[in-house]
C-alpha atoms as a PDB file:
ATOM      1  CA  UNK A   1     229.890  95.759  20.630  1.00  0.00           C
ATOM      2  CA  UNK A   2     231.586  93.212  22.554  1.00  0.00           C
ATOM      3  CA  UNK A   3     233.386  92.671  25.567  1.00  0.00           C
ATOM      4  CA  UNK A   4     237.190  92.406  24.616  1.00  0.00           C
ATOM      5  CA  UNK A   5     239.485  89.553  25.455  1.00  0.00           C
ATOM      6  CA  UNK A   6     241.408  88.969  28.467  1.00  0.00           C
ATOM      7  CA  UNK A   7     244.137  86.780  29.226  1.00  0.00           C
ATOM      8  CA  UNK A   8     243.345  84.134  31.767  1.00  0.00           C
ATOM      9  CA  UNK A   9     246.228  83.764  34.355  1.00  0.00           C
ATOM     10  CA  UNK A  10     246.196  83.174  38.234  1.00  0.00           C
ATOM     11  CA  UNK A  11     245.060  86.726  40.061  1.00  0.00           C
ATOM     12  CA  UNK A  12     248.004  87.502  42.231  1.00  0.00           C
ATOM     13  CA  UNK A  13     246.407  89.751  44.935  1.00  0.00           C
ATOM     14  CA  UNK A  14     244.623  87.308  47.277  1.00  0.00           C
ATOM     15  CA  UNK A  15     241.885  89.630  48.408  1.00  0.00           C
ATOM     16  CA  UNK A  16     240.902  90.413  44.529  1.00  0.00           C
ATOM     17  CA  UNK A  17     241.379  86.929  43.774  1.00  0.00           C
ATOM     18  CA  UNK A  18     238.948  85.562  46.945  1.00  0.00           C
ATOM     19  CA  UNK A  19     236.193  88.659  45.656  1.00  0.00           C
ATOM     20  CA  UNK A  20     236.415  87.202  42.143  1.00  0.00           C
ATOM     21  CA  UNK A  21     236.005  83.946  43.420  1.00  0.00           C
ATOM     22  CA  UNK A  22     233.027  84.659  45.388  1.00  0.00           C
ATOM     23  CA  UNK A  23     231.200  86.595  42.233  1.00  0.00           C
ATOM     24  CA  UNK A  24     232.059  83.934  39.554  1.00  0.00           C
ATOM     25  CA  UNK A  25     231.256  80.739  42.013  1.00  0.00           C
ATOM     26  CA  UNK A  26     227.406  82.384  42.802  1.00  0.00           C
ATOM     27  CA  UNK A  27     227.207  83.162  38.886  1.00  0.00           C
ATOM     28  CA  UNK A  28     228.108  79.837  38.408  1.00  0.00           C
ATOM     29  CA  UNK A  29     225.575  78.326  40.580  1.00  0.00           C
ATOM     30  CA  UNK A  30     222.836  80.858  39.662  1.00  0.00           C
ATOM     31  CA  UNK A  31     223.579  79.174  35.810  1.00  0.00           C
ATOM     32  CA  UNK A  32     223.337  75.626  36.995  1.00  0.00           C
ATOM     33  CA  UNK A  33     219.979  76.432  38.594  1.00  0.00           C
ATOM     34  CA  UNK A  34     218.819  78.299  35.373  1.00  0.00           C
ATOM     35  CA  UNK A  35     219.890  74.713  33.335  1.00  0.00           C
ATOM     36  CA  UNK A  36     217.882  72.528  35.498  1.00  0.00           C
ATOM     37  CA  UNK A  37     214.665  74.621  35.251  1.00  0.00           C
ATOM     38  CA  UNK A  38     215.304  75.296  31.752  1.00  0.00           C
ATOM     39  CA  UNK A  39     215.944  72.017  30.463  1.00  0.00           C
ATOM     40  CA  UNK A  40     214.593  69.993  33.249  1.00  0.00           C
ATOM     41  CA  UNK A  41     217.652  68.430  33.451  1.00  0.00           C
ATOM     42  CA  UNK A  42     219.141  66.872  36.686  1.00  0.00           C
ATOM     43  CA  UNK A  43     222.180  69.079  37.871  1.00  0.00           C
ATOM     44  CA  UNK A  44     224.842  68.223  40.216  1.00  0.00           C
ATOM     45  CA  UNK A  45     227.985  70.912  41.263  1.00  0.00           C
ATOM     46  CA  UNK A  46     230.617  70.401  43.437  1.00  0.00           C
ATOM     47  CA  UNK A  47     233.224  73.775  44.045  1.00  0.00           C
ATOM     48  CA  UNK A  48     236.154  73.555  46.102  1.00  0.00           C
ATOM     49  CA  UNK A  49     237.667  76.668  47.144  1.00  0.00           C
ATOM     50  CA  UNK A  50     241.250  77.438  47.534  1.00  0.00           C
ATOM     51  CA  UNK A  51     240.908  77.080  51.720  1.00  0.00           C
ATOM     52  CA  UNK A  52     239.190  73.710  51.047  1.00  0.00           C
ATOM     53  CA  UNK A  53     235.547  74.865  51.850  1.00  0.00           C
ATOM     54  CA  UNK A  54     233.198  73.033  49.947  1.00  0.00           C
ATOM     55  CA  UNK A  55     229.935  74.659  47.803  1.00  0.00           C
ATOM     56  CA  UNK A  56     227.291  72.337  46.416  1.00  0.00           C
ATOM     57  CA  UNK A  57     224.370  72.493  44.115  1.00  0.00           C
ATOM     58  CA  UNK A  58     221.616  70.062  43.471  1.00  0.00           C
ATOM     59  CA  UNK A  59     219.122  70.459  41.327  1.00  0.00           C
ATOM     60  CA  UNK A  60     216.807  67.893  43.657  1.00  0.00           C
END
């Protein structure tokens, strides 16, 4: 059985919003990694977070 849907729309509490943040942005680079070892592809990701700070992935 599956997850059910949810509606996407901006979280309004800014500390649940900055811990969902954080746990989607590492699961996002953990993926990109997983790509580039899996289909020794060249990967390149570039995040920006609301306060401007910047997160980077590069698969060289």
């Amino acid at each position: 059985m599956g997850r059910g849907k949810i509606e996407i729309k901006r979280i309004e509490n800014t500390t649940s919003r900055q811990v969902t943040f954080c746990k989607r942005r590492n699961g996002l680079l953990k993926k990109a990694y997983e790509l580039s070892v899996l289909c020794e592809a060249e990967i390149a990701l570039i995040v920006f977070s609301a306060r401007g700070r910047l997160y980077e992935y590069a698969s060289n």
